[in-house]
N, C-alpha and C. Protein backbone atom coordinates (compact mmCIF):
# COMPACT_ATOMS: atom_id res chain seq x y z
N UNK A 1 19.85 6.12 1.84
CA UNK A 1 18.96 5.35 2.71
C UNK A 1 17.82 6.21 3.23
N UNK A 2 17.65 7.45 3.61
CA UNK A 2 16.98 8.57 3.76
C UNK A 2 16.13 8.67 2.89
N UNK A 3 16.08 8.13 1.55
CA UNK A 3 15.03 8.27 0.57
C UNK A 3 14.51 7.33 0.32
N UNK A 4 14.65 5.80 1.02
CA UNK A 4 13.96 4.85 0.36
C UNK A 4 13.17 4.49 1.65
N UNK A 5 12.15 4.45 1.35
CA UNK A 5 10.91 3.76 2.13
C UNK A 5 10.92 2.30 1.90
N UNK A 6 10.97 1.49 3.65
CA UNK A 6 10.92 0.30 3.46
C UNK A 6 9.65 -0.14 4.14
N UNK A 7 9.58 -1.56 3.37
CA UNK A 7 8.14 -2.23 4.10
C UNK A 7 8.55 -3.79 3.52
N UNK A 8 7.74 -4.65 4.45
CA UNK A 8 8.02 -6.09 3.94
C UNK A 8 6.79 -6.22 3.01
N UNK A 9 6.79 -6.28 1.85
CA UNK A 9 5.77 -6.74 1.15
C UNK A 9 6.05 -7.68 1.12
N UNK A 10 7.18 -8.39 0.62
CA UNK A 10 7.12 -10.03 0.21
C UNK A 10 6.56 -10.69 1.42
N UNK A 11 7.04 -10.33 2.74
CA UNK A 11 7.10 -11.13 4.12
C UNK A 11 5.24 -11.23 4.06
N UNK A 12 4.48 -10.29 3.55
CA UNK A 12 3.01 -9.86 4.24
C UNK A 12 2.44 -10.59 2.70
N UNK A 13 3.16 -10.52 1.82
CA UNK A 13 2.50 -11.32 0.53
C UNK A 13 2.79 -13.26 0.72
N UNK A 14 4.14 -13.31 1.30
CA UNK A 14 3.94 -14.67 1.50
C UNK A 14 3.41 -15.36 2.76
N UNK A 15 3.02 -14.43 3.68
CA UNK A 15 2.00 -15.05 4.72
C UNK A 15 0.60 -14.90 4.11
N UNK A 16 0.07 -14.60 2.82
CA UNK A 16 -0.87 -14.51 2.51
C UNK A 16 -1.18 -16.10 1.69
N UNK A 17 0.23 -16.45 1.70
CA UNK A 17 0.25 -17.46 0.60
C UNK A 17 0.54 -17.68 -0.65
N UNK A 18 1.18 -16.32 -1.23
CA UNK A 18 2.01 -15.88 -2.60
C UNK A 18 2.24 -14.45 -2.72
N UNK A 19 3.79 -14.71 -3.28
CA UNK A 19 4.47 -13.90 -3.36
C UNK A 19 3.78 -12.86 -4.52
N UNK A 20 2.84 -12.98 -5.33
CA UNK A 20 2.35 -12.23 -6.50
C UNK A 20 1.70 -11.28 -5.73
N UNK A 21 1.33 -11.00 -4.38
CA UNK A 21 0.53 -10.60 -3.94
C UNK A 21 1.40 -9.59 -3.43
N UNK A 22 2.37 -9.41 -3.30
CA UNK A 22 3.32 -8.09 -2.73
C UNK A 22 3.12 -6.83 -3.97
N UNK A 23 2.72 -7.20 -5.19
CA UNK A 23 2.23 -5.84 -5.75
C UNK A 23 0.91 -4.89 -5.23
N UNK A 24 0.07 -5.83 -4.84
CA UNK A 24 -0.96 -5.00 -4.17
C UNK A 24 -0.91 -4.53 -3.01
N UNK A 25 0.02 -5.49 -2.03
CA UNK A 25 0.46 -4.97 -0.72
C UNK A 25 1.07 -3.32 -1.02
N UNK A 26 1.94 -3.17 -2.22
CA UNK A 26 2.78 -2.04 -2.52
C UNK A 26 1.09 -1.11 -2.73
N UNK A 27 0.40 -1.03 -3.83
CA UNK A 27 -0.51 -0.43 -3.75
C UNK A 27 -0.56 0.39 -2.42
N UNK A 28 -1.29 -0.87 -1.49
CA UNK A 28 -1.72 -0.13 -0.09
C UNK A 28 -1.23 0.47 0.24
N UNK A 29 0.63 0.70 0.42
CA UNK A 29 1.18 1.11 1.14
C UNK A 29 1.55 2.71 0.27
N UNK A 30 1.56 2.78 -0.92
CA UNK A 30 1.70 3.86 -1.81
C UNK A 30 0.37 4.66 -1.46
N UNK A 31 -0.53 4.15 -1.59
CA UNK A 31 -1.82 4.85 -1.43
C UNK A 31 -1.77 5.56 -0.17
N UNK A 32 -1.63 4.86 1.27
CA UNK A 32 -1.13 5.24 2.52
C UNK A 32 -0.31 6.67 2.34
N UNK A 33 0.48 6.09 1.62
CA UNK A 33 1.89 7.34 1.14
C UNK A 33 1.14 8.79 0.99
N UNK A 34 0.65 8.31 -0.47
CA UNK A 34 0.43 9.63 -1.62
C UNK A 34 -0.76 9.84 -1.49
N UNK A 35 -2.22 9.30 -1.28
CA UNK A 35 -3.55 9.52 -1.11
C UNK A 35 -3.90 9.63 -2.27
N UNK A 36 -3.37 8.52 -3.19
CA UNK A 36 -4.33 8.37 -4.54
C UNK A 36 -5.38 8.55 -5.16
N UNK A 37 -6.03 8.11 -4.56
CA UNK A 37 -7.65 7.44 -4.29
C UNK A 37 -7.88 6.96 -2.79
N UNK A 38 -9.31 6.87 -3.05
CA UNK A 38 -9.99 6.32 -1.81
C UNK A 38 -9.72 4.99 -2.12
N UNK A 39 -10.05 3.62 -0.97
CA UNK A 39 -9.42 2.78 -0.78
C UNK A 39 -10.33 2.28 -1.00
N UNK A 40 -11.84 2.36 -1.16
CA UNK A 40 -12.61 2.16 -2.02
C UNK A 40 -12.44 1.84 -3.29
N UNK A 41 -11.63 2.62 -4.30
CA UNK A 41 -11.52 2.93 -5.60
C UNK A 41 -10.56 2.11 -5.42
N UNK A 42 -9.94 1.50 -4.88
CA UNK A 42 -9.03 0.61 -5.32
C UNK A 42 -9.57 -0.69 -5.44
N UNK A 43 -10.39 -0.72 -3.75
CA UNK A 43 -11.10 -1.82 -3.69
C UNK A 43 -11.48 -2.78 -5.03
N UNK A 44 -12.76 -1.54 -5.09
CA UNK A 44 -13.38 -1.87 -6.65
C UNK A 44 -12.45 -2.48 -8.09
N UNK A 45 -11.60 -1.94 -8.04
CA UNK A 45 -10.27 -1.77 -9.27
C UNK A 45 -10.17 -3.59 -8.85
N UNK A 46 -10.03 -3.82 -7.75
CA UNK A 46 -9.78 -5.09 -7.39
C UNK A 46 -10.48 -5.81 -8.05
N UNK A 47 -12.00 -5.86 -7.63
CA UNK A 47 -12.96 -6.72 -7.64
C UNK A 47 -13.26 -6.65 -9.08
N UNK A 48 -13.20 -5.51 -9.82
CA UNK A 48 -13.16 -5.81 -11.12
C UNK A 48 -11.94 -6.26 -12.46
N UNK A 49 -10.88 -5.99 -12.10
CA UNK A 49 -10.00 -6.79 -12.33
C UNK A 49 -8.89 -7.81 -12.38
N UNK A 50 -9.57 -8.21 -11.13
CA UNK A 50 -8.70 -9.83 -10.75
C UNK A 50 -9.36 -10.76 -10.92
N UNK A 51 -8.81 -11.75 -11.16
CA UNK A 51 -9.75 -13.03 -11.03
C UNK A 51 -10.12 -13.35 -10.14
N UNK A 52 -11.89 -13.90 -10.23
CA UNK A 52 -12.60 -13.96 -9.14
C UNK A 52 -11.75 -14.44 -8.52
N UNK A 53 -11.14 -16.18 -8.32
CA UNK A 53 -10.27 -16.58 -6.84
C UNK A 53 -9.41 -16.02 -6.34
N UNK A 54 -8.35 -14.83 -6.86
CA UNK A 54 -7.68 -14.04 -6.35
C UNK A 54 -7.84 -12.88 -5.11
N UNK A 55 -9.29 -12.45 -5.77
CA UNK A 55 -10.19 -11.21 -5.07
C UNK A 55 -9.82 -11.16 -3.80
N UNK A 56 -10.34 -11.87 -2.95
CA UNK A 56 -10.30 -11.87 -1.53
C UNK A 56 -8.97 -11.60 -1.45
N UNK A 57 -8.24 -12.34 -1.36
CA UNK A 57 -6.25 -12.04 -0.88
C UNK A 57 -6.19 -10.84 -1.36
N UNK A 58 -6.37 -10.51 -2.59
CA UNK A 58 -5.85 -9.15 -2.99
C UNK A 58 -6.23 -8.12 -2.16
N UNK A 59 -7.27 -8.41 -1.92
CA UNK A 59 -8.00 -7.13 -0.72
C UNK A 59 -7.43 -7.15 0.60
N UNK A 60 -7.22 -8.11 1.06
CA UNK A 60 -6.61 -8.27 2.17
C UNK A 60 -5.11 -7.93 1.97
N UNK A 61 -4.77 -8.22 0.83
CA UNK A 61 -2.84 -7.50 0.82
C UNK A 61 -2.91 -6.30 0.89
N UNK A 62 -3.99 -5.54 -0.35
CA UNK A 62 -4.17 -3.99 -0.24
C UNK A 62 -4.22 -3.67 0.90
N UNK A 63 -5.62 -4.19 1.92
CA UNK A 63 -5.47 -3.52 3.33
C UNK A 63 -4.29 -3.93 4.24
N UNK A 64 -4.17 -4.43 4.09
CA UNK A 64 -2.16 -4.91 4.84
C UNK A 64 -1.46 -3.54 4.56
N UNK A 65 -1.34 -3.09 3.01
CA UNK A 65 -0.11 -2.44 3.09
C UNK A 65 -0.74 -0.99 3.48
N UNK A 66 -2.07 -0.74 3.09
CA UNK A 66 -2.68 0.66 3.20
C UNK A 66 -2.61 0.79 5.55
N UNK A 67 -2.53 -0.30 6.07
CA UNK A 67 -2.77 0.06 7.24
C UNK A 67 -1.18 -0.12 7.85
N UNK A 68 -0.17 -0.77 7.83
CA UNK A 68 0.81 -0.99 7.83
C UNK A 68 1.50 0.34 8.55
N UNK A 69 2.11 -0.49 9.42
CA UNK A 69 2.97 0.92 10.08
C UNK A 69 4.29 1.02 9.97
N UNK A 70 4.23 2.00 9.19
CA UNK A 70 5.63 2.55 7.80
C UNK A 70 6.49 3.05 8.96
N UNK A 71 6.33 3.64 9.95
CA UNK A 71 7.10 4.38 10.96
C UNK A 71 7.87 3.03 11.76
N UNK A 72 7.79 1.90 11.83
CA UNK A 72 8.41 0.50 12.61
C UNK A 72 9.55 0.43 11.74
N UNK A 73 9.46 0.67 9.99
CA UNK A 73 10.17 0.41 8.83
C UNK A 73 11.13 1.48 8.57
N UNK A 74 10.61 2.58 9.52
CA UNK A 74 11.49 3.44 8.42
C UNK A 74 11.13 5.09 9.72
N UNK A 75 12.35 5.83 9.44
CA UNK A 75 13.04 7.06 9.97
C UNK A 75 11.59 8.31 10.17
N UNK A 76 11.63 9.21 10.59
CA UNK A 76 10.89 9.96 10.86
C UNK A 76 10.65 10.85 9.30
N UNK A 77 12.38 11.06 9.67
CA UNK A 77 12.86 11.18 8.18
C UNK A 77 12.36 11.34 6.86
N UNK A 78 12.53 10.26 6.51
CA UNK A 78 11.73 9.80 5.24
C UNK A 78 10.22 9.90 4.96
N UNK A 79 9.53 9.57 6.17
CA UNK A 79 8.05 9.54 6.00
C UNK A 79 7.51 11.09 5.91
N UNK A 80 8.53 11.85 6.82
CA UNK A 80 7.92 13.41 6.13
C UNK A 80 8.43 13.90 5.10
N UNK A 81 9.57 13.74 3.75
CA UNK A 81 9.75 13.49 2.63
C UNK A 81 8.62 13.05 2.08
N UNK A 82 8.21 11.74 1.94
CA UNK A 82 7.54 11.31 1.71
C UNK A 82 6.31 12.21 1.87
N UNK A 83 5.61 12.42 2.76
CA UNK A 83 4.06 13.16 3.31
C UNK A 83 4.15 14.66 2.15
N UNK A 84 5.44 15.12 1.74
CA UNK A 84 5.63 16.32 1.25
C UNK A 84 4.96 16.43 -0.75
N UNK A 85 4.90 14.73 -0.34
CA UNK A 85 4.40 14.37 -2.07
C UNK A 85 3.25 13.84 -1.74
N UNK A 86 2.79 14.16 -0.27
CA UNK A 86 0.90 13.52 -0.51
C UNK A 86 0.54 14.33 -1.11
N UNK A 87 -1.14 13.72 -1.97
CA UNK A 87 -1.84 14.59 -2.89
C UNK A 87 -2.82 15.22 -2.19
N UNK A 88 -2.84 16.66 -1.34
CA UNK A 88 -3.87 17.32 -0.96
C UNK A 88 -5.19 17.15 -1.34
N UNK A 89 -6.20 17.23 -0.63
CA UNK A 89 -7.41 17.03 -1.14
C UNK A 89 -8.24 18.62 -1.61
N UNK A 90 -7.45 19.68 -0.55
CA UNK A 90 -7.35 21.16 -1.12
C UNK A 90 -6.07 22.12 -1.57
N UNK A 91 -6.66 22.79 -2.57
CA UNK A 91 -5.30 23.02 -2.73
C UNK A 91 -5.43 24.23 -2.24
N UNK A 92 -4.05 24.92 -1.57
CA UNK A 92 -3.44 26.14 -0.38
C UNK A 92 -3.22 27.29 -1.37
């Protein structure tokens, strides 16, 4: 239990109005995690590959899960596990 990071995606994908939408919620919240990319670069990733009527929700799930407070979900614990696999922006 110490290693799994929880979050409601489905709960934040079906107040969006579909459940398909908890993959991008995950995005946000991975990105949050690991520091992928800028949230920009996802943005974009969005707008260019979803279908136009999708766009909007998707962006709004992404920013759901990228702002989302992982610490309500989950142990002190885990999230500094977790922080130990963010991707530095310099390397030490």
């Amino acid at each position: 239990k110490d290693r799994i990071i929880l979050a409601p995606m489905m709960e934040i994908a079906e107040n969006l109005g579909n459940s398909m939408y908890a993959n991008t919620v995950m995005l946000g919240i991975l990105n949050q995690l690991f520091s992928i990319a800028s949230d920009d670069s996802f943005i974009k990733a969005i707008e260019e590959y979803i279908p136009k009527r999708f766009i909007e929700d998707n962006i709004i799930a992404y920013k759901k899960g990228a702002t989302l407070n992982l610490s309500k979900h989950n142990s002190k614990k885990v999230l500094e596990l977790a922080d130990i696999c963010r991707i530095k922006d310099e390397i030490e």
